[in-house]
Protein backbone atom coordinates (compact mmCIF):
# COMPACT_ATOMS: atom_id res chain seq x y z
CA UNK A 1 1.59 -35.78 5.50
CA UNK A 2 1.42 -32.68 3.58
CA UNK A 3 -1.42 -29.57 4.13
CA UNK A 4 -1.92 -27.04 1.77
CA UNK A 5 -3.96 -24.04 3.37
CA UNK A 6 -5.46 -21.18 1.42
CA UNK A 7 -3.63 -17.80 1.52
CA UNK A 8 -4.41 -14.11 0.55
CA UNK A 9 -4.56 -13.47 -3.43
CA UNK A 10 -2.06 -11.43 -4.26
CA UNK A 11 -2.47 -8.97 -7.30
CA UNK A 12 0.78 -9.70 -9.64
CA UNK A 13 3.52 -12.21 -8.99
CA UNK A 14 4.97 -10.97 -5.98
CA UNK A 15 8.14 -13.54 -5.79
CA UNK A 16 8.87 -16.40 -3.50
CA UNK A 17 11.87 -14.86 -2.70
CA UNK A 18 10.36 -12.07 -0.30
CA UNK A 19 7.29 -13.67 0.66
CA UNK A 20 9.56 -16.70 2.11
CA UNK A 21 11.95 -14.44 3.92
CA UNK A 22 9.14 -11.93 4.96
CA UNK A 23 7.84 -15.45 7.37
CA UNK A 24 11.38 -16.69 7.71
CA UNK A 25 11.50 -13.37 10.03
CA UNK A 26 8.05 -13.54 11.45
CA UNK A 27 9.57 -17.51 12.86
CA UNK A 28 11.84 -15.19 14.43
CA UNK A 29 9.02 -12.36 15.39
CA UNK A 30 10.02 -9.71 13.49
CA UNK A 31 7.46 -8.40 11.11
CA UNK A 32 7.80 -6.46 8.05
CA UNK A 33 5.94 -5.91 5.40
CA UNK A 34 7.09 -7.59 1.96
CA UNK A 35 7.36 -3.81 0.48
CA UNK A 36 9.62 -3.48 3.61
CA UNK A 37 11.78 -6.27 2.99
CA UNK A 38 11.83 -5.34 -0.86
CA UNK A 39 13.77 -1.66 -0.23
CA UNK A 40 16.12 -3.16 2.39
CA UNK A 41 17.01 -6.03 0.21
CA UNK A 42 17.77 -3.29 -2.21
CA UNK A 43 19.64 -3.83 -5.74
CA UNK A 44 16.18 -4.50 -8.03
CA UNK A 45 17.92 -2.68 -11.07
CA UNK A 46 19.12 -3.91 -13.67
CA UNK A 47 23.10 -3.75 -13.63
CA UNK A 48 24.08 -4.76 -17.60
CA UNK A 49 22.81 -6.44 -20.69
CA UNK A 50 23.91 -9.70 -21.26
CA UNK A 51 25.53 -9.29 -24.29
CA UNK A 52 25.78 -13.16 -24.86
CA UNK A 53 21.84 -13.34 -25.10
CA UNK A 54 19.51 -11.57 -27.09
CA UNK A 55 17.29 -10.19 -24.71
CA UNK A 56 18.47 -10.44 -21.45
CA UNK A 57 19.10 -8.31 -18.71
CA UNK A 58 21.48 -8.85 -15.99
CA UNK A 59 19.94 -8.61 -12.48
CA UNK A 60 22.32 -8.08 -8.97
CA UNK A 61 21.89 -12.22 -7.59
CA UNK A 62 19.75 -12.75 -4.77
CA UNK A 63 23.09 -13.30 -2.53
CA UNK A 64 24.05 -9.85 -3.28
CA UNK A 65 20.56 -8.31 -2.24
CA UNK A 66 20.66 -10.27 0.95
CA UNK A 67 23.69 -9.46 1.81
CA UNK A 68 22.37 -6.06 1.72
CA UNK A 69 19.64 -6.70 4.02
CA UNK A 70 21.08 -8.43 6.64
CA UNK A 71 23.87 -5.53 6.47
CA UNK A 72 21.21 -2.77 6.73
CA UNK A 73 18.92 -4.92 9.60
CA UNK A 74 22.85 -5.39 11.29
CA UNK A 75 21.29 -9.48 10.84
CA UNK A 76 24.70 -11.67 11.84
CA UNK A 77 24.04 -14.73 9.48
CA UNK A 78 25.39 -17.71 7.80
CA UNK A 79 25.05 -17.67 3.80
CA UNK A 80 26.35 -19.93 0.94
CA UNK A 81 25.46 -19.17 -2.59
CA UNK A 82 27.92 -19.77 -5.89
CA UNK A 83 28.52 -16.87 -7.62
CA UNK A 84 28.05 -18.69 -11.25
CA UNK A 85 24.36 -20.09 -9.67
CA UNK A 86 25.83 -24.07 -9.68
CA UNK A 87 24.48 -26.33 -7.08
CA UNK A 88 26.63 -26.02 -3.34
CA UNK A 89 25.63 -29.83 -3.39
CA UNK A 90 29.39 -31.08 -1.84
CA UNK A 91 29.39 -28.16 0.31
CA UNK A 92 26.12 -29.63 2.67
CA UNK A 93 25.77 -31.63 5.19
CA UNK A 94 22.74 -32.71 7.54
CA UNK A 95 23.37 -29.98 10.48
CA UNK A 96 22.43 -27.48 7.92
CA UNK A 97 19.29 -28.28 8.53
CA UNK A 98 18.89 -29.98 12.17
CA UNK A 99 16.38 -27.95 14.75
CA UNK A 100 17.58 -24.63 12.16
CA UNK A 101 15.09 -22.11 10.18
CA UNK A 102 17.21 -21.65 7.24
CA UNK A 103 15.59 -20.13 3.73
CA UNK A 104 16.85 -22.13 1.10
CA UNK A 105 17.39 -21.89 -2.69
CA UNK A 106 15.95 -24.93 -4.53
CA UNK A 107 16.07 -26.09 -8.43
CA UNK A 108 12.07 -26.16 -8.82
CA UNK A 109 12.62 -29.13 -11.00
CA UNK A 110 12.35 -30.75 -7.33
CA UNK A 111 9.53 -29.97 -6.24
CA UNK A 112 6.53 -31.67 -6.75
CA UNK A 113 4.25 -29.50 -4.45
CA UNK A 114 4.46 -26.09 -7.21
CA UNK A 115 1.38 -26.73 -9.06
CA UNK A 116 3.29 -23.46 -11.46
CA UNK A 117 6.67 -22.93 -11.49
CA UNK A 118 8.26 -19.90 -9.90
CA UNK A 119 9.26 -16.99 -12.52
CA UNK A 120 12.68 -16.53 -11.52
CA UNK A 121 14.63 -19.08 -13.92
CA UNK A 122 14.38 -22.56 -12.40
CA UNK A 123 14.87 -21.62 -8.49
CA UNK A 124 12.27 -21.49 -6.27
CA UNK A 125 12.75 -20.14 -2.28
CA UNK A 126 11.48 -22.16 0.52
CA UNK A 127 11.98 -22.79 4.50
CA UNK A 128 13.40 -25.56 6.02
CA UNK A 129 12.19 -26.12 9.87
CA UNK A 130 14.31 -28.89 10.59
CA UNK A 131 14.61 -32.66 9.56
CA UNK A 132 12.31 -35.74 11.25
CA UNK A 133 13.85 -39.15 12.45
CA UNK A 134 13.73 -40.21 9.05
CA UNK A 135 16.12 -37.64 7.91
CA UNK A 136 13.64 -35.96 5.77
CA UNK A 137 13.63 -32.14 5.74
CA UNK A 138 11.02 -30.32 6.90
CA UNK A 139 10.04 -27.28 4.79
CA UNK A 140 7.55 -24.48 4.16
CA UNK A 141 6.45 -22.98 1.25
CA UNK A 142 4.52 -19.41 1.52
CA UNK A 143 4.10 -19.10 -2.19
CA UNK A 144 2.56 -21.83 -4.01
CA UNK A 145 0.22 -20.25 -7.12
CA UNK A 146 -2.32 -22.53 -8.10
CA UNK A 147 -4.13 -22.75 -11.20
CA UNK A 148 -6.78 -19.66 -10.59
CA UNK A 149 -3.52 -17.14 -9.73
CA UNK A 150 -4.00 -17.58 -6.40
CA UNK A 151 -1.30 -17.55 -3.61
CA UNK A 152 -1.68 -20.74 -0.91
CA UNK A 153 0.89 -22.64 1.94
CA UNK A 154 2.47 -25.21 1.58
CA UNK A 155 3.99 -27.53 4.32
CA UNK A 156 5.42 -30.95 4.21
CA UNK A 157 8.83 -33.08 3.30
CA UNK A 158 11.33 -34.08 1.18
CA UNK A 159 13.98 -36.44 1.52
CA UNK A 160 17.23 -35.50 2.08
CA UNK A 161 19.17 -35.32 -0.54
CA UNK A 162 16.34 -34.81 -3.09
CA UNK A 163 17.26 -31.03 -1.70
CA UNK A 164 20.65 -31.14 -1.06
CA UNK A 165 21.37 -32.37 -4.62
CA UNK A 166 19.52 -29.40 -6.19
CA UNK A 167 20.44 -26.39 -3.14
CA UNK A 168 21.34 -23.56 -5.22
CA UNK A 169 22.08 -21.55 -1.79
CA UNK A 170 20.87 -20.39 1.78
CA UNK A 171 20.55 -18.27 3.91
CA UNK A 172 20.65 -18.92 8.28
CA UNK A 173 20.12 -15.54 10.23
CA UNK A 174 22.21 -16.28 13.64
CA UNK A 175 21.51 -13.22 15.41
CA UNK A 176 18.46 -11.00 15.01
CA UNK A 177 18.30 -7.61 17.66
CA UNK A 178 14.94 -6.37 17.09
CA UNK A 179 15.71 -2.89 18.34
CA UNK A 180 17.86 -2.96 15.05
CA UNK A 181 16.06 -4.11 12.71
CA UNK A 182 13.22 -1.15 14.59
CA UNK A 183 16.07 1.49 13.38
CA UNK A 184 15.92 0.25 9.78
CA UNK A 185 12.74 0.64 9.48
CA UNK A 186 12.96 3.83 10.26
CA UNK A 187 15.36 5.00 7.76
CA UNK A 188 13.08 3.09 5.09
CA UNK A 189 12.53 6.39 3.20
CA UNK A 190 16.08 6.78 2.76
CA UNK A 191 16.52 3.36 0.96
CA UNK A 192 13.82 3.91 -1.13
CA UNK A 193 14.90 7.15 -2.11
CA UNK A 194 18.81 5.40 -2.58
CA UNK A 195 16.94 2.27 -4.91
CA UNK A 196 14.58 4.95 -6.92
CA UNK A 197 17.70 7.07 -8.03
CA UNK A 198 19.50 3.51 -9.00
CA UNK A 199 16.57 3.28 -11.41
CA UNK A 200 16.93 6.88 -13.08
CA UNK A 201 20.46 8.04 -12.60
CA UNK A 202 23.55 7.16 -14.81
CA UNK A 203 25.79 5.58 -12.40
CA UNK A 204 29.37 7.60 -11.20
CA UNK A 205 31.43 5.84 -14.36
CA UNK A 206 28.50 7.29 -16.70
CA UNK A 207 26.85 4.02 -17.13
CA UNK A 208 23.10 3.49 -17.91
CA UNK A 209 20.82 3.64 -15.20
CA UNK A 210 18.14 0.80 -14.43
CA UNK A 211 15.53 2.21 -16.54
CA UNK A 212 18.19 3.31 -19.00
CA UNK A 213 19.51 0.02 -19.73
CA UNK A 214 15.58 -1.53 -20.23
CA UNK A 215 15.08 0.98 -22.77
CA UNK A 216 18.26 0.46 -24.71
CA UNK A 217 17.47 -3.28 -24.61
CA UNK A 218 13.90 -2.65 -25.88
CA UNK A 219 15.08 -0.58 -28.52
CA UNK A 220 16.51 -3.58 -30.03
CA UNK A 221 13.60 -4.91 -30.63
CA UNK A 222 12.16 -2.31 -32.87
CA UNK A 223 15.28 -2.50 -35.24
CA UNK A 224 14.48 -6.51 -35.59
CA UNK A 225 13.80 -8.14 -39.06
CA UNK A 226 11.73 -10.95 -40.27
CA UNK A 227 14.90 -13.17 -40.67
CA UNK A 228 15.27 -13.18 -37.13
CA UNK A 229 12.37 -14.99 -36.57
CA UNK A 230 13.51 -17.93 -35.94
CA UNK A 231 15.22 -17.02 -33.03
CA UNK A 232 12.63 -15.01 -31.25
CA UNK A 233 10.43 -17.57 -29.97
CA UNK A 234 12.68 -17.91 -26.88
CA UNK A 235 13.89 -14.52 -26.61
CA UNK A 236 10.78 -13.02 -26.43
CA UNK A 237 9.67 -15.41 -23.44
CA UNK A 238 13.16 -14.67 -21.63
CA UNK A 239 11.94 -11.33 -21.61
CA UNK A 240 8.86 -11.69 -21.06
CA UNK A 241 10.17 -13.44 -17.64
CA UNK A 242 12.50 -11.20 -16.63
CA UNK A 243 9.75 -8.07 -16.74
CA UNK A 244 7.29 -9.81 -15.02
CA UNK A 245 9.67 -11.24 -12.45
CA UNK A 246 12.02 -8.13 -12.04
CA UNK A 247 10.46 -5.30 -13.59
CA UNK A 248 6.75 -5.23 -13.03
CA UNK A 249 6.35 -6.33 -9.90
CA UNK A 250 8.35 -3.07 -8.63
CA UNK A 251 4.89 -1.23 -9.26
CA UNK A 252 2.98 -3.28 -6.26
CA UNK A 253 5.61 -2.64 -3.93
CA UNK A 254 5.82 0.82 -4.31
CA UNK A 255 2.19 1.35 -3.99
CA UNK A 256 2.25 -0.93 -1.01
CA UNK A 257 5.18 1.35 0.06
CA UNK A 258 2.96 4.56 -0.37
CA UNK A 259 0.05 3.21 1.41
CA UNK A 260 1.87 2.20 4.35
CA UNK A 261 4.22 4.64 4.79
CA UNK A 262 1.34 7.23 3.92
CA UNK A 263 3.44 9.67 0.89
CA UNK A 264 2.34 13.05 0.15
CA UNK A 265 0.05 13.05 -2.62
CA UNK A 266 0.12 8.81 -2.42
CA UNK A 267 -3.20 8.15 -3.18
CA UNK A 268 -2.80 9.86 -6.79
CA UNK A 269 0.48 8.80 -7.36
CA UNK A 270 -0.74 5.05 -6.99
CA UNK A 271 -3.50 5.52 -9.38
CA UNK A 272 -0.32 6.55 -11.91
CA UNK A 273 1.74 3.73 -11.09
CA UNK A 274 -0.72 0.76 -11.38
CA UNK A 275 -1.85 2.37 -14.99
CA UNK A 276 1.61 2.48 -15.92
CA UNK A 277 1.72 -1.28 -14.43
CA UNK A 278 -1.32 -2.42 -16.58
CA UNK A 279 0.35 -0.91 -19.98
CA UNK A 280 3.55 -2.89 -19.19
CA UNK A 281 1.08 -6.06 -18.75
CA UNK A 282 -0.49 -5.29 -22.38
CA UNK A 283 3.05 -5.06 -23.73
CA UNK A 284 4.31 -8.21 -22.44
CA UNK A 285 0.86 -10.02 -23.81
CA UNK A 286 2.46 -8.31 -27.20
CA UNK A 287 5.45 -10.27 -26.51
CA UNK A 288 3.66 -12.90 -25.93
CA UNK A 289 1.83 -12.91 -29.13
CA UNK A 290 5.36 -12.82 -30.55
CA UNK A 291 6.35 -16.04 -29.72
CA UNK A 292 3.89 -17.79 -31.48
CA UNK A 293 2.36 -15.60 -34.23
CA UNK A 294 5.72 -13.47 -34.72
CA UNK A 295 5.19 -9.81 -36.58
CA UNK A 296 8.24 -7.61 -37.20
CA UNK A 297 6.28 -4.56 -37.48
CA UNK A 298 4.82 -5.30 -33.95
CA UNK A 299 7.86 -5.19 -32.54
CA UNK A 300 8.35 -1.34 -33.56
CA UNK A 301 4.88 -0.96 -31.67
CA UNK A 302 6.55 -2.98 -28.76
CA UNK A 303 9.62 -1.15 -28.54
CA UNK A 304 7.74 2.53 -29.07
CA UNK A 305 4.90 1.71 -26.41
CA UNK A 306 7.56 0.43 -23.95
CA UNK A 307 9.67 3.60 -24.41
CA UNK A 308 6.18 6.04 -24.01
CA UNK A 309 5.99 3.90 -20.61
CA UNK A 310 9.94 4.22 -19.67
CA UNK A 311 9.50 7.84 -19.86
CA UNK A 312 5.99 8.60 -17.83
CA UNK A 313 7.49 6.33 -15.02
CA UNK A 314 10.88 8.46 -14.91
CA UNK A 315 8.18 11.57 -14.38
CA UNK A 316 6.49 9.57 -11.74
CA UNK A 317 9.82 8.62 -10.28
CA UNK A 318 11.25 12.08 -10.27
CA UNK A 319 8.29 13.25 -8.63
CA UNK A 320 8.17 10.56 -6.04
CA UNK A 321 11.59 11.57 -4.99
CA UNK A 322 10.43 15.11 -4.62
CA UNK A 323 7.84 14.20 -2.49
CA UNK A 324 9.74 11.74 -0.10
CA UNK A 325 12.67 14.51 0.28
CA UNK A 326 10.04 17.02 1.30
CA UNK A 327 8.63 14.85 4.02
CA UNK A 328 12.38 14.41 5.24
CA UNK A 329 12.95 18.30 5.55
């Protein structure tokens, strides 16, 4: 038997990723906040372009920002993930998942209860809460989107090995101290100010910096021709995913940020952000439009707009960092 139960709408796409671990914890009764589990998991830069597709950025892998988390939380936990995204199929067995709360990374292909598939690629995050006498895993889902964009629960089963044979990873936190987790918390302005500078700064090798490396990619685009297009139909919608799943969503946690840890000057600032947010929306519609009525000329409006924006939310940026480093002093 399977329930689906209505949960809060949610402006943007705010990922399955954090909204599953955000009640993975609260099974263990820790809450945060998804904004708070969002600067501990750290690493939501971009890191390169991947230079063997068009448009495409490369992102650190979830393993790699929950690694950081449990490392900043001092979280003791068990984690499997292959580093070139395959399935970990061979490397599973039932006790994974016996009388365990373990988040797990699923091929979406597998799961019938999404009504719309998750944005990031083809895996979707979910919790497992054990398996019944007929071997079939027990799981719940904290971010279904249905058709009207809003966010609901899912809980039910799936057999067996329909998840084992598409487990891109997991993660099983052994050991939680709360009092630790308390003290991470409390140097959340420090991470945020650590992940901010990540997005402006060239890194120590003089490499570009998040923001950097979006606005050499984007560039591209304005220096496209007609003959290419043919072949950007799919490039367009790879980006197109990747800002709405890694770049824009950055704005709702920092404003959640702001409100909750109540910045100097906050209110203002979040005004800035979400109209900086809504112009990245109308440029990704532009990409949109791309892929089925493509324009070369549009694409110099794409790639100007986008670096107007790139450069107002470095401002911003810069003076968020001022503010949370005066609030430290």
């Amino acid at each position: 038997m399977s329930d689906y139960s209505s949960a809060q709408n949610k402006i943007g796409a705010l990922p399955c990723f954090y909204a599953n671990l955000k009640h993975l914890l609260e099974m263990h009764e820790i809450v945060l906040t998804e904004a708070d589990i969002y600067f501990l998991c750290g690493y939501f830069s971009p890191e390169s372009i991947d230079n063997e597709s068009k448009y495409r950025l490369k992102y650190p892998s979830y393993a790699v920002q929950l690694h950081n988390f449990c490392m900043r939380t001092y979280i003791d936990c068990e984690m499997n993930f292959d580093e070139n995204s395959n399935y970990i199929s061979s490397e599973i067995n039932q006790d994974l998942f016996q009388d365990r709360k373990v988040l797990l990374a699923v091929d979406a292909k597998v799961l019938d209860h999404l009504i719309i598939q998750s944005y990031a690629r083809n895996c979707h995050f979910l919790i497992s809460t054990g398996l019944n006498p007929k071997s079939h895993i027990c799981v719940s889902d904290f971010f279904v989107i249905d058709r009207e964009g809003k966010v609901n629960t899912y809980v039910g089963e799936y057999q067996y090995n329909c998840i084992k044979d598409a487990l891109y990873g997991y993660i099983y936190m052994k050991n939680i101290d709360k009092n630790l987790v308390d003290k991470a918390v409390n140097n959340m302005v420090d991470y945020v100010v650590q992940e901010l500078e990540r997005l402006l700064y060239k890194t120590e090798d003089g490499s570009l910096s998040g923001l950097g490396l979006l606005e050499s990619l984007l560039n591209r685009i304005g220096k496209e021709s007609y003959e290419d297009s043919f072949i950007e139909k799919e490039s367009f919608y790879n980006l197109i995913m990747i800002l709405i799943s890694r770049h824009i969503i950055f704005f709702d946690y920092i404003c959640d940020f702001m409100n909750q840890y109540q910045v100097k000057d906050g209110e203002n600032m979040t005004q800035k952000f979400m109209k900086i947010k809504n112009s990245w929306d109308k440029i990704t519609n532009m990409m949109a439009i791309q892929t089925f009525a493509y324009n070369y000329k549009r694409n110099k409006a794409i790639s100007y707009e986008a670096g107007e924006l790139i450069k107002q939310q470095q401002n911003l940026l810069l003076q968020l960092i001022t503010n949370l480093r005066g609030d430290r002093i």
